[in-house]
Protein backbone atom coordinates (compact mmCIF):
# COMPACT_ATOMS: atom_id res chain seq x y z
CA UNK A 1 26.58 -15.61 17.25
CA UNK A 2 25.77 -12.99 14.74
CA UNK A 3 22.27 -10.96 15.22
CA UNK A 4 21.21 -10.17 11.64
CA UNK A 5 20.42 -6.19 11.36
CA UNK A 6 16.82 -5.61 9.66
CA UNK A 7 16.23 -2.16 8.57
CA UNK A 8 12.58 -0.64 7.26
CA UNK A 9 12.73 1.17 3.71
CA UNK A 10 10.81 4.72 4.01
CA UNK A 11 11.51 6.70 0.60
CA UNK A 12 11.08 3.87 -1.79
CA UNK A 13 7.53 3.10 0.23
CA UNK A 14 6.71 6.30 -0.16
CA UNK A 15 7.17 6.40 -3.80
CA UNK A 16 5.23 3.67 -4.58
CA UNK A 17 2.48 4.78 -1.94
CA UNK A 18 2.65 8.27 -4.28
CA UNK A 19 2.29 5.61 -7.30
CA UNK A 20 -0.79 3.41 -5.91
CA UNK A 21 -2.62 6.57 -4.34
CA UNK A 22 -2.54 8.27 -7.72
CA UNK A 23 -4.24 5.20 -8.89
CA UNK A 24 -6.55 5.04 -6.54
CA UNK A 25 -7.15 8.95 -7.27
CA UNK A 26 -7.68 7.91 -11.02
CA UNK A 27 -10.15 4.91 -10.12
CA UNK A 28 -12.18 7.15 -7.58
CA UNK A 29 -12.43 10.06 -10.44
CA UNK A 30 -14.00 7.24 -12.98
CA UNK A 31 -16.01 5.66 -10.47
CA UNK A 32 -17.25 8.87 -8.25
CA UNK A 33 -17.82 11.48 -10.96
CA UNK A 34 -19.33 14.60 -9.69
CA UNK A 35 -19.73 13.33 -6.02
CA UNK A 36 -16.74 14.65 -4.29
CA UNK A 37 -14.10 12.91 -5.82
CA UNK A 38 -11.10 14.70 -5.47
CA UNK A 39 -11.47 15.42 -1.76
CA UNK A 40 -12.00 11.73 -1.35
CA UNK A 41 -9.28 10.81 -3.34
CA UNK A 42 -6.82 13.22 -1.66
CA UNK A 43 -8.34 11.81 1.52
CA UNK A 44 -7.31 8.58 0.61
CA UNK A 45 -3.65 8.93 -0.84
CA UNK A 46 -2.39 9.10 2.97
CA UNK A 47 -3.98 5.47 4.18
CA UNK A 48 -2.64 4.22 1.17
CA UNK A 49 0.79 5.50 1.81
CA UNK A 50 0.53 4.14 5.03
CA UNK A 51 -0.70 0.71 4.21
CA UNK A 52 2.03 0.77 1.17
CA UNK A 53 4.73 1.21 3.90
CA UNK A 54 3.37 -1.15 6.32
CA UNK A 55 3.33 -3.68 3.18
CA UNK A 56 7.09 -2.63 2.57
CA UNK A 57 8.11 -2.74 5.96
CA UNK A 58 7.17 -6.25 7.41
CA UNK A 59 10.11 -7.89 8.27
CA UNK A 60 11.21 -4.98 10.33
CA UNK A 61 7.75 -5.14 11.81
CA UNK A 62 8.31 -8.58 12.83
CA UNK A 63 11.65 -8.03 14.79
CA UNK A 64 9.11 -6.07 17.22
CA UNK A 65 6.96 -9.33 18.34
CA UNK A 66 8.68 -11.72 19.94
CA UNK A 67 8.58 -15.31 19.00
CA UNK A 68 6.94 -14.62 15.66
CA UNK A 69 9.49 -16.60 13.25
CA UNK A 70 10.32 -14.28 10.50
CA UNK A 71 9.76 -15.88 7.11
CA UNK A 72 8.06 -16.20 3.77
CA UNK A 73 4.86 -17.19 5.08
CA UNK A 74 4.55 -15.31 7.95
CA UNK A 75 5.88 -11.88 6.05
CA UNK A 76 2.94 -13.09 2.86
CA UNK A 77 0.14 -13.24 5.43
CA UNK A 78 1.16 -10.32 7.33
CA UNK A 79 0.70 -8.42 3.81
CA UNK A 80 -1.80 -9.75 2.87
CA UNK A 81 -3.43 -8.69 6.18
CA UNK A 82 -2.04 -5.33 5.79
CA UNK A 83 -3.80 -5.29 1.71
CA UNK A 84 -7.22 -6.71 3.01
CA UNK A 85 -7.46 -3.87 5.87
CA UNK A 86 -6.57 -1.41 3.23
CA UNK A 87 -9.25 -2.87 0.64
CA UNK A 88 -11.95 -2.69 3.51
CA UNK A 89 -10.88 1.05 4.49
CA UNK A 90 -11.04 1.81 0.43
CA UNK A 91 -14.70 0.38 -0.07
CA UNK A 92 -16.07 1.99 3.24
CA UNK A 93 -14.82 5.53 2.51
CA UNK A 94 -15.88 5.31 -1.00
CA UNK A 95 -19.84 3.64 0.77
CA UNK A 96 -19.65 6.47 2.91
CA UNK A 97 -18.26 9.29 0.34
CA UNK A 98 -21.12 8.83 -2.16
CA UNK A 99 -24.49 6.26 -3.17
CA UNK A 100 -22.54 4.50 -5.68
CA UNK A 101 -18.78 4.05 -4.46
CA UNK A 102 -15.94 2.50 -5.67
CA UNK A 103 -16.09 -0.62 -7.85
CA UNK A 104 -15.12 -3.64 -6.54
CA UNK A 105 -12.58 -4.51 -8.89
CA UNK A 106 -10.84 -1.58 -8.43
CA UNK A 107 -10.37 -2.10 -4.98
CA UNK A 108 -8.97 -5.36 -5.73
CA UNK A 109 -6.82 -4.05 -8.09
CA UNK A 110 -5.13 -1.39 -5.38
CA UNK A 111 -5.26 -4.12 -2.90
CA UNK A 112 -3.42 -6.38 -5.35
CA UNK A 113 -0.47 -3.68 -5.96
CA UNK A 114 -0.08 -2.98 -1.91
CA UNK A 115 0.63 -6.54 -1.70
CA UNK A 116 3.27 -6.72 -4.63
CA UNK A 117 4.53 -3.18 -4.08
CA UNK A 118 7.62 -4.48 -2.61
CA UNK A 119 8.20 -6.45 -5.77
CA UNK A 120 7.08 -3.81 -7.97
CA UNK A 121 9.67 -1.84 -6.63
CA UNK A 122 12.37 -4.47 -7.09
CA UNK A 123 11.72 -4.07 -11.15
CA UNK A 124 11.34 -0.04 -11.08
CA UNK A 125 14.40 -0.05 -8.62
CA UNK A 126 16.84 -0.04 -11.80
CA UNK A 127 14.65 2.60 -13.72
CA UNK A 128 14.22 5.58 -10.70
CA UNK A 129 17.10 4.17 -8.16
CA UNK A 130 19.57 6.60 -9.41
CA UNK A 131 17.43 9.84 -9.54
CA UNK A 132 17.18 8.82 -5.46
CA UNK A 133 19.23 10.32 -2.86
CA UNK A 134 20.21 6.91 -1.35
């Protein structure tokens, strides 16, 4: 019986964390003006690296908990999980960061893309694969 290898992706996930926390840099800037922005927009480029990767990386996550069955709905869920945590971190640093914080929509919106960043990636693949050293 053949064990099916399942590897994690790191440079593409950290491309399109790079992508998604500029985003989120541009929507804290519009929503935060003069309150500190930039530090907590550089403060939050790292969690969303990190939530981008978990996002990218679920099926490899999954070979780590046993008798968890591997498959579209489990790995849609598990994202989703993964975009809701980030969402909540987003709107409590930007609560804490200032008296108005981040609008909700925009933290939808970067919730939205850590969710489909996998797929996202899958159509800029083409367009940035070959400038990669992979």
């Amino acid at each position: 019986m053949a064990v099916e290898q399942v590897t994690y992706v790191v440079l593409p996930a950290l491309i399109m964390g790079a992508i998604i926390g500029l985003i989120e840099l541009f929507f804290v800037h519009a929503d935060e003006v003069g309150m500190g922005w930039f530090a907590h927009g550089l403060h939050a480029l790292p969690f969303t690296m990190l939530f981008t990767f978990a996002a990218m990386n679920v099926s490899w996550v999954l070979t780590f908990i046993p008798g968890v069955p591997d498959n579209m709905w489990v790995t849609l869920a598990v994202r989703a999980g993964v975009s809701i945590v980030g969402m909540i971190k987003i709107a409590g640093a930007a609560a804490i960061a200032g008296r108005v914080g981040e609008r909700i929509h925009h933290t939808i919106i970067i919730g939205a893309i850590i969710f489909a960043a996998p797929y996202i990636w899958m159509v800029i693949k083409p367009l940035v694969g070959p400038l990669l050293p992979f």
